[in-house]
C-alpha atoms as a PDB file:
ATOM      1  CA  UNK A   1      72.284  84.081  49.225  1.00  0.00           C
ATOM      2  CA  UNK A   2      74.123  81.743  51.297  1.00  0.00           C
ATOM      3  CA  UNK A   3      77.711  83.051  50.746  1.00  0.00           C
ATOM      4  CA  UNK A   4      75.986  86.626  52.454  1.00  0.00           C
ATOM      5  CA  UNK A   5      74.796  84.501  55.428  1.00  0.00           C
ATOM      6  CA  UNK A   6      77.771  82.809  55.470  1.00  0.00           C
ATOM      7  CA  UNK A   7      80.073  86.176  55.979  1.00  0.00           C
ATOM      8  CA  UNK A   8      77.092  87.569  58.098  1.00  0.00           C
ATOM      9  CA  UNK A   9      77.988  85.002  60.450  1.00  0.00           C
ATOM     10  CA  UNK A  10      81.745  84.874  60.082  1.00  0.00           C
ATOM     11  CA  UNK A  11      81.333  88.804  60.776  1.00  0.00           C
ATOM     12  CA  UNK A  12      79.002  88.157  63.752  1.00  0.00           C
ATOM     13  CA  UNK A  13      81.339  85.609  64.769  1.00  0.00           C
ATOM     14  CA  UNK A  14      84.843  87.921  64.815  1.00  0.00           C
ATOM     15  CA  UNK A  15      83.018  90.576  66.185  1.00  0.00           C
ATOM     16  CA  UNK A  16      82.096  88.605  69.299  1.00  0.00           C
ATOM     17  CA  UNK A  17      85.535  87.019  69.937  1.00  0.00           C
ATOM     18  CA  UNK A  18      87.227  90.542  69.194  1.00  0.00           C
ATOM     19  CA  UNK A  19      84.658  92.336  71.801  1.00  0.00           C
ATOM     20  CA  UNK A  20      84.970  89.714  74.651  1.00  0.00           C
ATOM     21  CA  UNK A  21      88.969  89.793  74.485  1.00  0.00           C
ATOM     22  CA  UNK A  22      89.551  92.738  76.901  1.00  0.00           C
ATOM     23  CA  UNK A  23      93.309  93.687  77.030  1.00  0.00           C
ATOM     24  CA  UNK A  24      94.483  94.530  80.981  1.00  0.00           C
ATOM     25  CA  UNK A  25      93.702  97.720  82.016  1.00  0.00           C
ATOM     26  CA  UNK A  26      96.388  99.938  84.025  1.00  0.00           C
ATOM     27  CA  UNK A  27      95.267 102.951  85.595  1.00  0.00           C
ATOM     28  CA  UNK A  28      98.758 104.370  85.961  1.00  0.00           C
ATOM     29  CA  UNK A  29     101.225 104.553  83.617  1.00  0.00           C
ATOM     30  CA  UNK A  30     104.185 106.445  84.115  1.00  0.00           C
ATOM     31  CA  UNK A  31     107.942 106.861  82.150  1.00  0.00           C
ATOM     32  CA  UNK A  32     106.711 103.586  80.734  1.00  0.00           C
ATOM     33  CA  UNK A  33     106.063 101.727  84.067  1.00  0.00           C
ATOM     34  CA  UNK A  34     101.919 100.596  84.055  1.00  0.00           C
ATOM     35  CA  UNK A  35     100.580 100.160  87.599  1.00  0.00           C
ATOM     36  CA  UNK A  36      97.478  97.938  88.353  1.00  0.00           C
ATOM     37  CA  UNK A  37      94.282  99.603  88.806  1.00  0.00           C
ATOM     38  CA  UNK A  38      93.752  97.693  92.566  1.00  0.00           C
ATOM     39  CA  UNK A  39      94.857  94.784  94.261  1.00  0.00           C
ATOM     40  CA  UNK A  40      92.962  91.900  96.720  1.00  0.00           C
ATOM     41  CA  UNK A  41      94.593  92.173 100.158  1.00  0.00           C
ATOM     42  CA  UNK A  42      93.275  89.928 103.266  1.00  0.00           C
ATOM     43  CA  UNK A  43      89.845  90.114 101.636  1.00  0.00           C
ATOM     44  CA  UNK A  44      89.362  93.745 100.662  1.00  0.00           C
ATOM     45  CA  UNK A  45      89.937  95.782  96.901  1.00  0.00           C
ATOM     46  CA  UNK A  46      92.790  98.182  97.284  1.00  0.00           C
ATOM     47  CA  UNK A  47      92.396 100.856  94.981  1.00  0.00           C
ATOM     48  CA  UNK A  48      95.255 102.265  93.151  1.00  0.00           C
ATOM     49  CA  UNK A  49      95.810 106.512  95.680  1.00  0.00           C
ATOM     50  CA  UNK A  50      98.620 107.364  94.011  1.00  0.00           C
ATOM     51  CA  UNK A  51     101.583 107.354  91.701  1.00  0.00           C
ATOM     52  CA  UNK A  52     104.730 108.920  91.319  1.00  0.00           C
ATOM     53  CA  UNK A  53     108.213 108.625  90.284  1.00  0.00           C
ATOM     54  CA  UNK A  54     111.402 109.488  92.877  1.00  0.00           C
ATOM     55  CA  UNK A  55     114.253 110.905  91.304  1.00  0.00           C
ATOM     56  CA  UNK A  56     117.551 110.908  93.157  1.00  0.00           C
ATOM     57  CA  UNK A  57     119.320 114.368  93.255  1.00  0.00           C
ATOM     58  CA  UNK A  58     116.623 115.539  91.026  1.00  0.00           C
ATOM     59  CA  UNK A  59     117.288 114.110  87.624  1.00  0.00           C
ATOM     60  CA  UNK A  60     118.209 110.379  88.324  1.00  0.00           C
ATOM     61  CA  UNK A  61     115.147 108.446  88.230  1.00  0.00           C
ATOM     62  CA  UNK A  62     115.554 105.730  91.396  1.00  0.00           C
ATOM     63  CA  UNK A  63     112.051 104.206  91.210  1.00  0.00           C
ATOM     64  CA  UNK A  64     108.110 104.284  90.408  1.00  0.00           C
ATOM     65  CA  UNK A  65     105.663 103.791  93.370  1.00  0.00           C
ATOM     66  CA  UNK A  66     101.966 102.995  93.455  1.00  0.00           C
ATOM     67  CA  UNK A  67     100.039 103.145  97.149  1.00  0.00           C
ATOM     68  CA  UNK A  68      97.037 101.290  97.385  1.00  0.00           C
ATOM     69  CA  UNK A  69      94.748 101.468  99.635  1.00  0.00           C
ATOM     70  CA  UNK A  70      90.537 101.155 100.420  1.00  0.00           C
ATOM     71  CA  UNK A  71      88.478 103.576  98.426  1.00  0.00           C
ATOM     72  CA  UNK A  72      87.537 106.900 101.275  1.00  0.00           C
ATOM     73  CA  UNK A  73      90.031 105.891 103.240  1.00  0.00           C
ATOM     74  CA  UNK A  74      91.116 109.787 104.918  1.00  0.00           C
ATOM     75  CA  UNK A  75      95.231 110.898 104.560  1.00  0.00           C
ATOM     76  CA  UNK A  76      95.164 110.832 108.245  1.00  0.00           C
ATOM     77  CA  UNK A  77      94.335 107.312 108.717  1.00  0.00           C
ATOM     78  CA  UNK A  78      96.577 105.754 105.836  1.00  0.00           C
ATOM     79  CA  UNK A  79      99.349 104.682 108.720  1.00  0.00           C
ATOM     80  CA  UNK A  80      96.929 103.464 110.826  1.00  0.00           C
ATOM     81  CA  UNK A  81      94.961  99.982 111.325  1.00  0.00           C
ATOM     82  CA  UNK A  82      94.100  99.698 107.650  1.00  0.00           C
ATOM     83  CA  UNK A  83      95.395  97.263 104.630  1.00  0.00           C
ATOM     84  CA  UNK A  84      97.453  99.193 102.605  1.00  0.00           C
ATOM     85  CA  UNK A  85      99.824  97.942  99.897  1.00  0.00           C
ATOM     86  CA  UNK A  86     103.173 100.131  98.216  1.00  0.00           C
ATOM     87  CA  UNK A  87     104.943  98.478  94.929  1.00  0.00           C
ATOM     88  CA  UNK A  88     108.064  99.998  93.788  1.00  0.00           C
ATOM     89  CA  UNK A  89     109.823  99.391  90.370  1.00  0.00           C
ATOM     90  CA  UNK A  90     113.347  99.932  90.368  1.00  0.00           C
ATOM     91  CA  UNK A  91     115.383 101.906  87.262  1.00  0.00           C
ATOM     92  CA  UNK A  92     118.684 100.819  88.688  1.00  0.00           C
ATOM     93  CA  UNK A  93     120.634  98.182  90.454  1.00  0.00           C
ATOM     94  CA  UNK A  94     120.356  98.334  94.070  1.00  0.00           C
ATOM     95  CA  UNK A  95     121.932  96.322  97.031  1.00  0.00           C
ATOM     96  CA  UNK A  96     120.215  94.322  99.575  1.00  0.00           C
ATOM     97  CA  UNK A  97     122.572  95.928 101.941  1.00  0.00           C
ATOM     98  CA  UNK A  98     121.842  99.607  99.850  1.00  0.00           C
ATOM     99  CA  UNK A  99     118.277  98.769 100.965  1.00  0.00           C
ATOM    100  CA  UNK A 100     118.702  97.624 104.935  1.00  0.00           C
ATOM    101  CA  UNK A 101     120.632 101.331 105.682  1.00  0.00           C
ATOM    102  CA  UNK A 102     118.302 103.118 104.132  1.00  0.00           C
ATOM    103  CA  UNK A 103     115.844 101.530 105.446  1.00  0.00           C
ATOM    104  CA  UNK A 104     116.923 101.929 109.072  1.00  0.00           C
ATOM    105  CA  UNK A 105     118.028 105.790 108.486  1.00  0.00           C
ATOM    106  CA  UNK A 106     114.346 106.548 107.497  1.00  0.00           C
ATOM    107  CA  UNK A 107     112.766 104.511 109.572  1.00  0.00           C
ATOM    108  CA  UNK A 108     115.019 106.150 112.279  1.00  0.00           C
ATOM    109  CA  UNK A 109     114.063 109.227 111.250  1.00  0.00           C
ATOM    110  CA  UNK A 110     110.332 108.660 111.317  1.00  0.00           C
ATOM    111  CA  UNK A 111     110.527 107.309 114.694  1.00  0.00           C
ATOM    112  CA  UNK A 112     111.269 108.172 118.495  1.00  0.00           C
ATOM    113  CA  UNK A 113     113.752 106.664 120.188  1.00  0.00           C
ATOM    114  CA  UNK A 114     111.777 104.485 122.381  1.00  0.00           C
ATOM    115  CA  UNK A 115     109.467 103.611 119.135  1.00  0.00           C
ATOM    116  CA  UNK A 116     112.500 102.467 117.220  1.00  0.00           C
ATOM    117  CA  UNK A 117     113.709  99.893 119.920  1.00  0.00           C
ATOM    118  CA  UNK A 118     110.414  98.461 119.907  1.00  0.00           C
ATOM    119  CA  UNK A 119     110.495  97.418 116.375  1.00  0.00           C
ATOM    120  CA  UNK A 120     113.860  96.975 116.517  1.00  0.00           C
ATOM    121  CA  UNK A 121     114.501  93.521 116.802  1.00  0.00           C
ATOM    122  CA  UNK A 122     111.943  92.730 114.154  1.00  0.00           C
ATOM    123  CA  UNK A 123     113.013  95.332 112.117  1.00  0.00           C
ATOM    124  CA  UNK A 124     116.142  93.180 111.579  1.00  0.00           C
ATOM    125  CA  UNK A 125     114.083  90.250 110.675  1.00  0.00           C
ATOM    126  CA  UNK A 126     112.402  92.349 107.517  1.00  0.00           C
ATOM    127  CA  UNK A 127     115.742  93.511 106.837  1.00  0.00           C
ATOM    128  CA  UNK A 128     117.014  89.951 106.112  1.00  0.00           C
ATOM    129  CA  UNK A 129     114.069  89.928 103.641  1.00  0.00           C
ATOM    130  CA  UNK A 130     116.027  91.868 101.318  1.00  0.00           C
ATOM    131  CA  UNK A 131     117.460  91.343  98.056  1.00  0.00           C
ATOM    132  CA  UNK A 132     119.480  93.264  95.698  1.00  0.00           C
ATOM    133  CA  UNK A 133     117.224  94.171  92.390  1.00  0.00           C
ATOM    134  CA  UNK A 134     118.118  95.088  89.155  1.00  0.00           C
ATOM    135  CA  UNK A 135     116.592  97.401  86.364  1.00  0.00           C
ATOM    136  CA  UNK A 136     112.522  96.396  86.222  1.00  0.00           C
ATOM    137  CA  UNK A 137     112.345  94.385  89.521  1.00  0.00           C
ATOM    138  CA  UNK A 138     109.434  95.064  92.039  1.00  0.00           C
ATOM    139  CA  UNK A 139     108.632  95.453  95.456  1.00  0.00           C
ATOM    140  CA  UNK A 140     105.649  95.131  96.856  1.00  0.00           C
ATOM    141  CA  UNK A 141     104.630  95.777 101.089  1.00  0.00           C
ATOM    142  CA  UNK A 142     101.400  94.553 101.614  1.00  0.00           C
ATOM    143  CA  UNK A 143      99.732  95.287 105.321  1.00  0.00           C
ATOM    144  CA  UNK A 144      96.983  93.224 106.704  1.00  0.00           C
ATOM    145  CA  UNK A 145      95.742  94.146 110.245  1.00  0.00           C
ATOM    146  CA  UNK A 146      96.554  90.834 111.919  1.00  0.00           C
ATOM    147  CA  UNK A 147      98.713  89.651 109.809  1.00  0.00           C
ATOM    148  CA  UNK A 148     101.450  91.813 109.326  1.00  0.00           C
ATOM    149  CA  UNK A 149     103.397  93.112 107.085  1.00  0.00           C
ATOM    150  CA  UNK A 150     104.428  90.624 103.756  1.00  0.00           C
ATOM    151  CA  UNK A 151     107.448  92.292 101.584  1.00  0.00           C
ATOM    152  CA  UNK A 152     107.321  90.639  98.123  1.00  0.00           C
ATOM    153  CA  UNK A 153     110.079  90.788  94.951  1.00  0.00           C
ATOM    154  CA  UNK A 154     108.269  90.264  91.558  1.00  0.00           C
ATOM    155  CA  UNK A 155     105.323  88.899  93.051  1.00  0.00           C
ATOM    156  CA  UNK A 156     107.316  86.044  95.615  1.00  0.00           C
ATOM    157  CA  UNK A 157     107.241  86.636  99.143  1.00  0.00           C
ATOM    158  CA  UNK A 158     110.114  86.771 101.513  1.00  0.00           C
ATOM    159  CA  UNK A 159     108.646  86.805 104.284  1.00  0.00           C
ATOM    160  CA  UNK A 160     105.995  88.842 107.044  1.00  0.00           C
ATOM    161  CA  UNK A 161     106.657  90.858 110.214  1.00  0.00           C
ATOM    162  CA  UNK A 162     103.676  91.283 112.791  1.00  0.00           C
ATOM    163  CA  UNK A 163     102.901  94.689 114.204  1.00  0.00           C
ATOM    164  CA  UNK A 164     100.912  97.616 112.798  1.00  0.00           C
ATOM    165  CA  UNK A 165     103.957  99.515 114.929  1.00  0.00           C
ATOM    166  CA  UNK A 166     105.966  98.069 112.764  1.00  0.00           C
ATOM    167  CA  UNK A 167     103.731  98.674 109.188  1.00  0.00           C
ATOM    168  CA  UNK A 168     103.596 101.863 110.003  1.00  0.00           C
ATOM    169  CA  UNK A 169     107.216 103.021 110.802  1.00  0.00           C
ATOM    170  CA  UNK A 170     107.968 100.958 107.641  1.00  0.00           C
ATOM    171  CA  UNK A 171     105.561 102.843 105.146  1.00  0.00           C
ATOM    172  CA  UNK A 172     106.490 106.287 106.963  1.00  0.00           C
ATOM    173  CA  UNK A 173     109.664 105.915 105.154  1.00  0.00           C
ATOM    174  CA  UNK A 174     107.486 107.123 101.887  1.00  0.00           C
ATOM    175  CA  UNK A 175     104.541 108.272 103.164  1.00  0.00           C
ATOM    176  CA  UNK A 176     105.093 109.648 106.958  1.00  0.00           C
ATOM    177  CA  UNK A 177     105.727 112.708 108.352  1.00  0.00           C
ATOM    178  CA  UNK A 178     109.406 112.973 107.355  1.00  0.00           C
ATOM    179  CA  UNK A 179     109.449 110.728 104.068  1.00  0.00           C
ATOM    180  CA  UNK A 180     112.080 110.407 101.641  1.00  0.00           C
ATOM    181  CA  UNK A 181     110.453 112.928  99.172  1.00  0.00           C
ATOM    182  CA  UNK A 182     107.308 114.868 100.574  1.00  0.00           C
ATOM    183  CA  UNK A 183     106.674 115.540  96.936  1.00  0.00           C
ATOM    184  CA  UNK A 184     106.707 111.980  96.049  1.00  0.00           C
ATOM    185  CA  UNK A 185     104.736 110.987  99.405  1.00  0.00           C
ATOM    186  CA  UNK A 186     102.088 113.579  98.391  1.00  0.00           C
ATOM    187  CA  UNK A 187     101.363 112.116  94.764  1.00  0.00           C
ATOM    188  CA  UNK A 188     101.289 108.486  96.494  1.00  0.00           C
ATOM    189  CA  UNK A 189      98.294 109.879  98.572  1.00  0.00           C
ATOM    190  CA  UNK A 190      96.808 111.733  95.738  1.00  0.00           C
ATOM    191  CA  UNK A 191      97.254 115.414  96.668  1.00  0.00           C
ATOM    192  CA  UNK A 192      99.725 115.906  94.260  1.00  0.00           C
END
């Protein structure tokens, strides 16, 4: 009789520590890359939009994005005064130089002329943020109105630019009007 209450409560017992040991949940997981399901930023959840991978010339996968952003926030307000957050993981080695060219092209390209030497001078300043990465790395943009934009590698931040004018010309680059990949920028906002 006691060796049955005895595994009764060594059953009891692994059952309990095996049901409160919850693994970490990923909402997205894609071509082996897992995503978080949401993120804190400046006090609010960010919940994971979208996902997507960007392939360069149409087979070469370049990188995996998440956007995050608050729950019922509309498509037409994601570049406006809201906290938003993009994190990239990289397949390949890239530059830091690779990254401030393209990052001036597109942002170029998203902007007017007047709009671009605005941000231009702090654009310059974010650009000096960047470091080369290598196969797995991760970037991560995080806007908070009044508080700027904070670019992060693997979790470490570089550094933070003021400005939703500047947040937003930055994050057109993937999900503006002229993105790198409208394809890409639509599964980031979840239309695709």
């Amino acid at each position: 009789m006691k060796t049955i209450k005895f595994r009764s409560a060594i059953y009891i017992m692994t059952l309990s520590i095996l049901l409160s040991v919850t693994p970490e949940v990923h909402s997205a997981e894609i071509d082996g890359v897992y995503f978080n399901d949401e993120y804190s930023a400046g006090g609010k959840k960010l919940s994971l939009r979208g996902y997507a991978i960007l392939n360069y010339m149409l087979v070469i996968k370049a990188y995996a994005g998440a956007l995050y952003m608050e729950n019922g926030t509309p498509s037409s307000s994601v570049l406006g005064e809201t906290p938003r957050i993009l994190e990239l993981y990289y397949f390949h080695k890239i530059s830091a130089e690779d990254f401030r060219e393209s990052t001036i092209e597109m942002i170029k390209r998203n902007t007017t002329g007047t709009e671009f030497g605005i941000i231009s001078e702090r654009l310059n300043r974010f650009n000096s943020f960047y470091r080369g990465v290598k196969p797995g790395d991760r970037y991560k943009a995080e806007y908070i109105p009044g508080r700027g934009t904070t670019l992060y590698l693997n979790g470490t931040p570089l550094g933070t630019i003021q400005g939703n004018d500047f947040s937003k010309a930055f994050f057109s680059i993937w999900i503006g009007r002229d993105p790198i990949d409208k394809k890409f920028r639509d599964k980031l906002l979840g239309r695709g």
